[in-house]
C-alpha atoms as a PDB file:
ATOM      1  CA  UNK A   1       0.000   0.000   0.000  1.00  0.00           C
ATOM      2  CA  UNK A   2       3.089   2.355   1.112  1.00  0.00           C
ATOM      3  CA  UNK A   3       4.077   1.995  -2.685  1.00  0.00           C
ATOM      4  CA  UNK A   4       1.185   2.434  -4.756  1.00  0.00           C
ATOM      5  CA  UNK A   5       0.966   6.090  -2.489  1.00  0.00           C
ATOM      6  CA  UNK A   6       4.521   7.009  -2.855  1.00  0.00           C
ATOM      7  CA  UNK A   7       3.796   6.278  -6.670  1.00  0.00           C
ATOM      8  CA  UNK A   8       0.510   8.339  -6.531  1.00  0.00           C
ATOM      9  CA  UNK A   9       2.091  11.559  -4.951  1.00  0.00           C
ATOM     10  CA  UNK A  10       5.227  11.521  -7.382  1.00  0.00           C
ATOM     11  CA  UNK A  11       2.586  11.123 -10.443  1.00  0.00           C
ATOM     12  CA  UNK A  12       0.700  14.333  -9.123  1.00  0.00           C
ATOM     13  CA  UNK A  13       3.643  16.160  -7.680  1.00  0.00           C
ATOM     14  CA  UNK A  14       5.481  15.187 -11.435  1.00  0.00           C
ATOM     15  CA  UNK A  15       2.241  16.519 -13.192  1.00  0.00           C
ATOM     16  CA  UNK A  16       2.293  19.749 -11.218  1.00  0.00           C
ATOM     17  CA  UNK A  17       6.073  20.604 -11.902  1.00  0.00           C
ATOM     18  CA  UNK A  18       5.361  19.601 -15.640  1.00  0.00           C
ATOM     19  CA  UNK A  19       2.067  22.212 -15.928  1.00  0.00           C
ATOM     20  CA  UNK A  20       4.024  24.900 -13.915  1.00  0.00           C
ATOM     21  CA  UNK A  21       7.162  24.863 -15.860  1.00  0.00           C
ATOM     22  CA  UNK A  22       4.858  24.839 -19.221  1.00  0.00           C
ATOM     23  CA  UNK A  23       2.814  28.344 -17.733  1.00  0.00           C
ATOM     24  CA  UNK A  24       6.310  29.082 -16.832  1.00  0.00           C
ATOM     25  CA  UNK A  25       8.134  29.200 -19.933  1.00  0.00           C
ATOM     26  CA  UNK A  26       5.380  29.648 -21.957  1.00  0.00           C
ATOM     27  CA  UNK A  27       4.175  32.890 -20.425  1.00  0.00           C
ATOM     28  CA  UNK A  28       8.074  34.048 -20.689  1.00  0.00           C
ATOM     29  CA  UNK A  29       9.085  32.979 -23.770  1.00  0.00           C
ATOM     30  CA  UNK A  30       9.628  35.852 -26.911  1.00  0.00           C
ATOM     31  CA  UNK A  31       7.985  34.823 -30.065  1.00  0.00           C
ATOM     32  CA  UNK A  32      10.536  34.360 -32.935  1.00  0.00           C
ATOM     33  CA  UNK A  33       8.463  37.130 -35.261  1.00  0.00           C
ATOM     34  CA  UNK A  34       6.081  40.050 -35.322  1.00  0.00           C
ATOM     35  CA  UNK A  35       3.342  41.115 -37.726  1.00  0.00           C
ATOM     36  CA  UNK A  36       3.957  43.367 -40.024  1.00  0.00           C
ATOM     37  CA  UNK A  37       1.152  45.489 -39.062  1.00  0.00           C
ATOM     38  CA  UNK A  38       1.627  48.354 -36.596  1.00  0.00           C
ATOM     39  CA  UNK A  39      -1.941  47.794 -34.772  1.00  0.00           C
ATOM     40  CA  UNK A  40      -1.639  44.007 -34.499  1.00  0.00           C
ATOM     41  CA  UNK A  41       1.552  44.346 -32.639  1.00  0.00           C
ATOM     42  CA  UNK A  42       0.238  46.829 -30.192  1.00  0.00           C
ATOM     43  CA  UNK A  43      -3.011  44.519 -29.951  1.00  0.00           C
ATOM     44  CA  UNK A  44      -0.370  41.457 -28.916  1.00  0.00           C
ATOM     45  CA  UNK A  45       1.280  44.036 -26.487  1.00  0.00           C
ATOM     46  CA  UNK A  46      -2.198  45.027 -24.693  1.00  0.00           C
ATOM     47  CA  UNK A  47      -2.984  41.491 -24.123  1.00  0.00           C
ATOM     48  CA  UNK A  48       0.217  40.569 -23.249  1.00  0.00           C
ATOM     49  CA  UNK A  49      -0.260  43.657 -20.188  1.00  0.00           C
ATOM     50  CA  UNK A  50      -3.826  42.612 -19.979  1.00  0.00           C
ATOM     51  CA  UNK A  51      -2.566  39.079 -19.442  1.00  0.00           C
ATOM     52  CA  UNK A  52       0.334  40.698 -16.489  1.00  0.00           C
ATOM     53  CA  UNK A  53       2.904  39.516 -18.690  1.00  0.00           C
ATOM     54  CA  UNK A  54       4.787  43.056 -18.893  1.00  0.00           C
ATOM     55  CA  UNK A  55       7.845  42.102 -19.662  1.00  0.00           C
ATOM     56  CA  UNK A  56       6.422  40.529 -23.258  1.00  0.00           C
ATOM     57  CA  UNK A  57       4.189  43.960 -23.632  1.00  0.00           C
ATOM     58  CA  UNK A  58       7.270  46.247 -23.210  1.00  0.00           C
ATOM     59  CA  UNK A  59       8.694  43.532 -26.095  1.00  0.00           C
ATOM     60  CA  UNK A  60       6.331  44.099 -28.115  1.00  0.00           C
ATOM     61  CA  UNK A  61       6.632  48.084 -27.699  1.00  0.00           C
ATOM     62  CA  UNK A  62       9.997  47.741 -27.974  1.00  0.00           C
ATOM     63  CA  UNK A  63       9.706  46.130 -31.241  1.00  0.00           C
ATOM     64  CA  UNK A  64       7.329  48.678 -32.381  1.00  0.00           C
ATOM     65  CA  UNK A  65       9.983  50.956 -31.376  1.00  0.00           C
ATOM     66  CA  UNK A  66      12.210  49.197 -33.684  1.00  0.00           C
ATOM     67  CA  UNK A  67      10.112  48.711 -36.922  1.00  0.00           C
ATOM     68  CA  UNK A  68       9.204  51.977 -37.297  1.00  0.00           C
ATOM     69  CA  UNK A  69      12.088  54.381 -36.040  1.00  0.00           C
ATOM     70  CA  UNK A  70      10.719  57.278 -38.055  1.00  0.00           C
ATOM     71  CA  UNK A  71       6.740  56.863 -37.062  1.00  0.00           C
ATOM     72  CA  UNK A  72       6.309  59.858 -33.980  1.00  0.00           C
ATOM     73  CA  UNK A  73       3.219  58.684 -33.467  1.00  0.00           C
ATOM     74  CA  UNK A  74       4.327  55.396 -33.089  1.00  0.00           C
ATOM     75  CA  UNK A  75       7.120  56.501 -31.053  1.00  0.00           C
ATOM     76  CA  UNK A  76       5.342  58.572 -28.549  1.00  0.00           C
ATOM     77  CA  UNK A  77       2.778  55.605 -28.053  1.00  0.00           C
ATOM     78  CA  UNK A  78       5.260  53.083 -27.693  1.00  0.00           C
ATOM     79  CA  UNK A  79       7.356  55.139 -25.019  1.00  0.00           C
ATOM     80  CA  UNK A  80       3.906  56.077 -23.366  1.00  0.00           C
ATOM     81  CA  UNK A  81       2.844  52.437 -23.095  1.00  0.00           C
ATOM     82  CA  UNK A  82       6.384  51.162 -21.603  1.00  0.00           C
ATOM     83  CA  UNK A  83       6.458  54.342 -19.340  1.00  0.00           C
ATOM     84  CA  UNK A  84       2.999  52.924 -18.095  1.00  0.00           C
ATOM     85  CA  UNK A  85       4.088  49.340 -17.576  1.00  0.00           C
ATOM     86  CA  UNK A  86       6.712  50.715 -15.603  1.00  0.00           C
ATOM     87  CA  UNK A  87       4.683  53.109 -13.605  1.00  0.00           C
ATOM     88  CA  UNK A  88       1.821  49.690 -12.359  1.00  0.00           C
ATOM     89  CA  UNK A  89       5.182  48.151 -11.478  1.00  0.00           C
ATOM     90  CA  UNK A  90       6.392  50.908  -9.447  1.00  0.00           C
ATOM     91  CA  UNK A  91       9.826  51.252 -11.382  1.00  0.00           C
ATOM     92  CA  UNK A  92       9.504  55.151 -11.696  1.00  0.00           C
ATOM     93  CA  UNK A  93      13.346  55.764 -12.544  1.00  0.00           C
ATOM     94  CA  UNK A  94      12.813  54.126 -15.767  1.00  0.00           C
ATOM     95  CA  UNK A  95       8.968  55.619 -16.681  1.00  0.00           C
ATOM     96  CA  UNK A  96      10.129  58.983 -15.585  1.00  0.00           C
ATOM     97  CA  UNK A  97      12.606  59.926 -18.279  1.00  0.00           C
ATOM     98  CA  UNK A  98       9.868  58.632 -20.740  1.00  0.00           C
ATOM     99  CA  UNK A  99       7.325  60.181 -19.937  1.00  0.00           C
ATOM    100  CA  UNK A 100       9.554  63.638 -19.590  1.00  0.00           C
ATOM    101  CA  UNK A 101      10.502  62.919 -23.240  1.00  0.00           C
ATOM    102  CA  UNK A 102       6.768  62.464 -23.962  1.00  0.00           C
ATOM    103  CA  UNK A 103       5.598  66.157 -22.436  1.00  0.00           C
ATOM    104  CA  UNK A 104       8.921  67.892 -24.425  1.00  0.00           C
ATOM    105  CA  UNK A 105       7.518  66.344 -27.829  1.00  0.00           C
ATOM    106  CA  UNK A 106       4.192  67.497 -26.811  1.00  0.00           C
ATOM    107  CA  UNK A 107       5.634  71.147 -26.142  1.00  0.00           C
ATOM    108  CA  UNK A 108       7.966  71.108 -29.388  1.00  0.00           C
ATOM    109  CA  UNK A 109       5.321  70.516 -32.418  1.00  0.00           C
ATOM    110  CA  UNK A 110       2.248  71.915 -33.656  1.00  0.00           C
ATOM    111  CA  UNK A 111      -0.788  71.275 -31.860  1.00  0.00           C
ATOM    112  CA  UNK A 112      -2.628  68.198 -33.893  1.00  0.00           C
ATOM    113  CA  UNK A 113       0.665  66.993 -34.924  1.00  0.00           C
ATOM    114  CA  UNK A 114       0.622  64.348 -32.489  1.00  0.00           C
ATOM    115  CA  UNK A 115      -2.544  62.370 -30.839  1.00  0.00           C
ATOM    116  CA  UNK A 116      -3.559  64.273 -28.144  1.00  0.00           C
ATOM    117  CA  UNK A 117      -4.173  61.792 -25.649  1.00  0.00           C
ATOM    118  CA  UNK A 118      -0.537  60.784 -24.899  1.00  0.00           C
ATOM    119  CA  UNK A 119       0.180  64.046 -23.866  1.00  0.00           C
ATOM    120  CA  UNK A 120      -2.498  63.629 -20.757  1.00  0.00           C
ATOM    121  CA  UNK A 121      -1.958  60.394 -20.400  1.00  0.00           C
ATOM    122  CA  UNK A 122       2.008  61.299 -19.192  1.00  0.00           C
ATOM    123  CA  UNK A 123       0.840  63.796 -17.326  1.00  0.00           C
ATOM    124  CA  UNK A 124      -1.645  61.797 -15.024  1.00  0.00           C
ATOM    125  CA  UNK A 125       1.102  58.711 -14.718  1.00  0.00           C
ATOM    126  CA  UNK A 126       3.903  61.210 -13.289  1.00  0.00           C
ATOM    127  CA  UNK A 127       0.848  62.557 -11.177  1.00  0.00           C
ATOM    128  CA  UNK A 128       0.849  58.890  -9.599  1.00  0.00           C
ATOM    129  CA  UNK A 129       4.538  59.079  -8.774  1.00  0.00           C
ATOM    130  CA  UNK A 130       5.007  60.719  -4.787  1.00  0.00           C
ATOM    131  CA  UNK A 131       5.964  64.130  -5.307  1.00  0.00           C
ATOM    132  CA  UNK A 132       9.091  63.090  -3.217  1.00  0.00           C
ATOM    133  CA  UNK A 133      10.290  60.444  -5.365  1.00  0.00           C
ATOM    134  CA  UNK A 134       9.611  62.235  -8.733  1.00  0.00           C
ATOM    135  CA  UNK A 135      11.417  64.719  -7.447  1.00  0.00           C
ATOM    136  CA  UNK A 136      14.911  62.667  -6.408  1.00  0.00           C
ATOM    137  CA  UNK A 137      14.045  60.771 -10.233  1.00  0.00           C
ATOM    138  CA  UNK A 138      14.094  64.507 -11.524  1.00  0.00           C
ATOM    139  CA  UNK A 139      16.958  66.263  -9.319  1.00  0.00           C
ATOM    140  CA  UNK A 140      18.752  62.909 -10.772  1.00  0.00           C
ATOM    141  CA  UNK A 141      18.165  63.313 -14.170  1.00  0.00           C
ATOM    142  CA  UNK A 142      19.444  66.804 -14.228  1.00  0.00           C
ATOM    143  CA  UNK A 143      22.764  66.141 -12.727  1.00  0.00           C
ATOM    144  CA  UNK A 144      23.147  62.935 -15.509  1.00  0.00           C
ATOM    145  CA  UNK A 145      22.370  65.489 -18.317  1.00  0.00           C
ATOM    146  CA  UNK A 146      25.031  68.299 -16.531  1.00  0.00           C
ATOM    147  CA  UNK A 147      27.441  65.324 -16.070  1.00  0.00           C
ATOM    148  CA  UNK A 148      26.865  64.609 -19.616  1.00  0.00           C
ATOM    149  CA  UNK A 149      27.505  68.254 -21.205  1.00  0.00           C
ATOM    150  CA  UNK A 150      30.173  68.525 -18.956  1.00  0.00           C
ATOM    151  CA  UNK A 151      32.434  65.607 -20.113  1.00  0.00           C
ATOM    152  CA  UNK A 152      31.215  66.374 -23.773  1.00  0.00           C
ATOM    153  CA  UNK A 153      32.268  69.671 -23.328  1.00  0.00           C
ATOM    154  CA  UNK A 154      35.375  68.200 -22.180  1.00  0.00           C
ATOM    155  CA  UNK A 155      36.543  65.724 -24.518  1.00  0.00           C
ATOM    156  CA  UNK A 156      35.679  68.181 -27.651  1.00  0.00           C
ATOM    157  CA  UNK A 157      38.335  70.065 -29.884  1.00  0.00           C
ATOM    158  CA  UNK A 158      38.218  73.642 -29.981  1.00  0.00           C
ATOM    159  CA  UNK A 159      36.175  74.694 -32.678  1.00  0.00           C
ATOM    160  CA  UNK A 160      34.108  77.583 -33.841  1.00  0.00           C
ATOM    161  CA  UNK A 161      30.913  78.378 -31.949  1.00  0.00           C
ATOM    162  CA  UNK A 162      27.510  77.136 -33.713  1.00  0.00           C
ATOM    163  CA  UNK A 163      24.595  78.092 -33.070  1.00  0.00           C
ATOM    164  CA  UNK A 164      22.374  75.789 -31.904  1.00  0.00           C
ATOM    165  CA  UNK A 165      18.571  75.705 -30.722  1.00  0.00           C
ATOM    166  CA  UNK A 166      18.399  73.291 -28.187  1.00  0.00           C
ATOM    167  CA  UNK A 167      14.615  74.624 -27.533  1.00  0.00           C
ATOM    168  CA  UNK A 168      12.997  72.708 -30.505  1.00  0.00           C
ATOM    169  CA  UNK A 169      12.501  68.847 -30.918  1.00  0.00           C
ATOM    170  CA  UNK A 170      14.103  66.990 -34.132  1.00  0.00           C
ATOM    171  CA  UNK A 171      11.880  64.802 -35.692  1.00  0.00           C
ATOM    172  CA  UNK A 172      12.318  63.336 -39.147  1.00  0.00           C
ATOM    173  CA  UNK A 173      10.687  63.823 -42.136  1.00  0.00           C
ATOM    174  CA  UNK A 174       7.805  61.679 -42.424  1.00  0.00           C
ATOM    175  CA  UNK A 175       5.931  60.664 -45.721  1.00  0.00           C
ATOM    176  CA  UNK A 176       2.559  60.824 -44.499  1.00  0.00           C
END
């Protein structure tokens, strides 16, 4: 009797590693392509978030992010949709400087240029941040970017002033 039990529990306890290894790997696994099409990736991503696998949604984004480089509205969607992964998780230091980025595009072209929504969107999801902690993520942030000019300025050559406008956002040209 003492075997057929001990046989028994290693069947179910083998069946329950088997089925928790399978969720396991197959809710972390990276599939090997991507459509083609901009709105069925971003479909996989929201169910992939709607699902609480993040890390594949932020793949997905991330992908978006690399398929179409010169899309702004991709762009800004893409970042916005990380940023807000990041901000459920609680991992402001890495939504912050998104979602910054996001609000200087926003200020830096035409109104209409961009969908709207984003724009609020940023705003409410560095509203959810404690003021104390945005403001360490911030304070930080500007002494990377002084750091930054600093050692530029630093390892340059001499050369003749340019003037620059540091006030306005590059984007590319886009066939629309």
């Amino acid at each position: 009797m003492k075997y057929s039990r001990f046989t028994l529990k290693n069947v179910f306890y083998s069946a329950v590693m088997a089925v928790s290894t399978f969720a396991v790997v197959s809710c972390s696994s990276i599939p090997e392509s991507v459509p083609d099409d901009d709105r069925e990736i971003v479909q996989l991503a929201q169910d992939a978030a709607d699902g609480g696998n993040y890390d594949l949604a932020k793949w997905y984004y991330g992908q978006l992010l690399e398929k179409y480089p010169d899309d702004s509205k991709i762009y800004v969607e893409a970042n916005f949709e990380i940023a807000h992964l990041d901000i459920k998780k609680k991992k402001y230091e890495a939504a912050v400087p998104r979602l910054n980025e996001i609000l200087y595009i926003y200020e830096n072209v035409p109104v209409g240029y961009l969908p709207s929504q984003y724009k609020k969107l940023a705003e409410n999801d560095l509203k959810k941040i404690p003021e104390e902690t945005l403001s360490k993520i911030n304070e930080k942030i500007e002494s990377e970017k002084a750091k930054k000019i600093k050692q530029e300025g630093e390892s340059q050559v001499k050369t003749p002033a340019v003037e620059d406008d540091d006030d306005e956002y590059d984007f590319p040209d886009f066939d629309e």
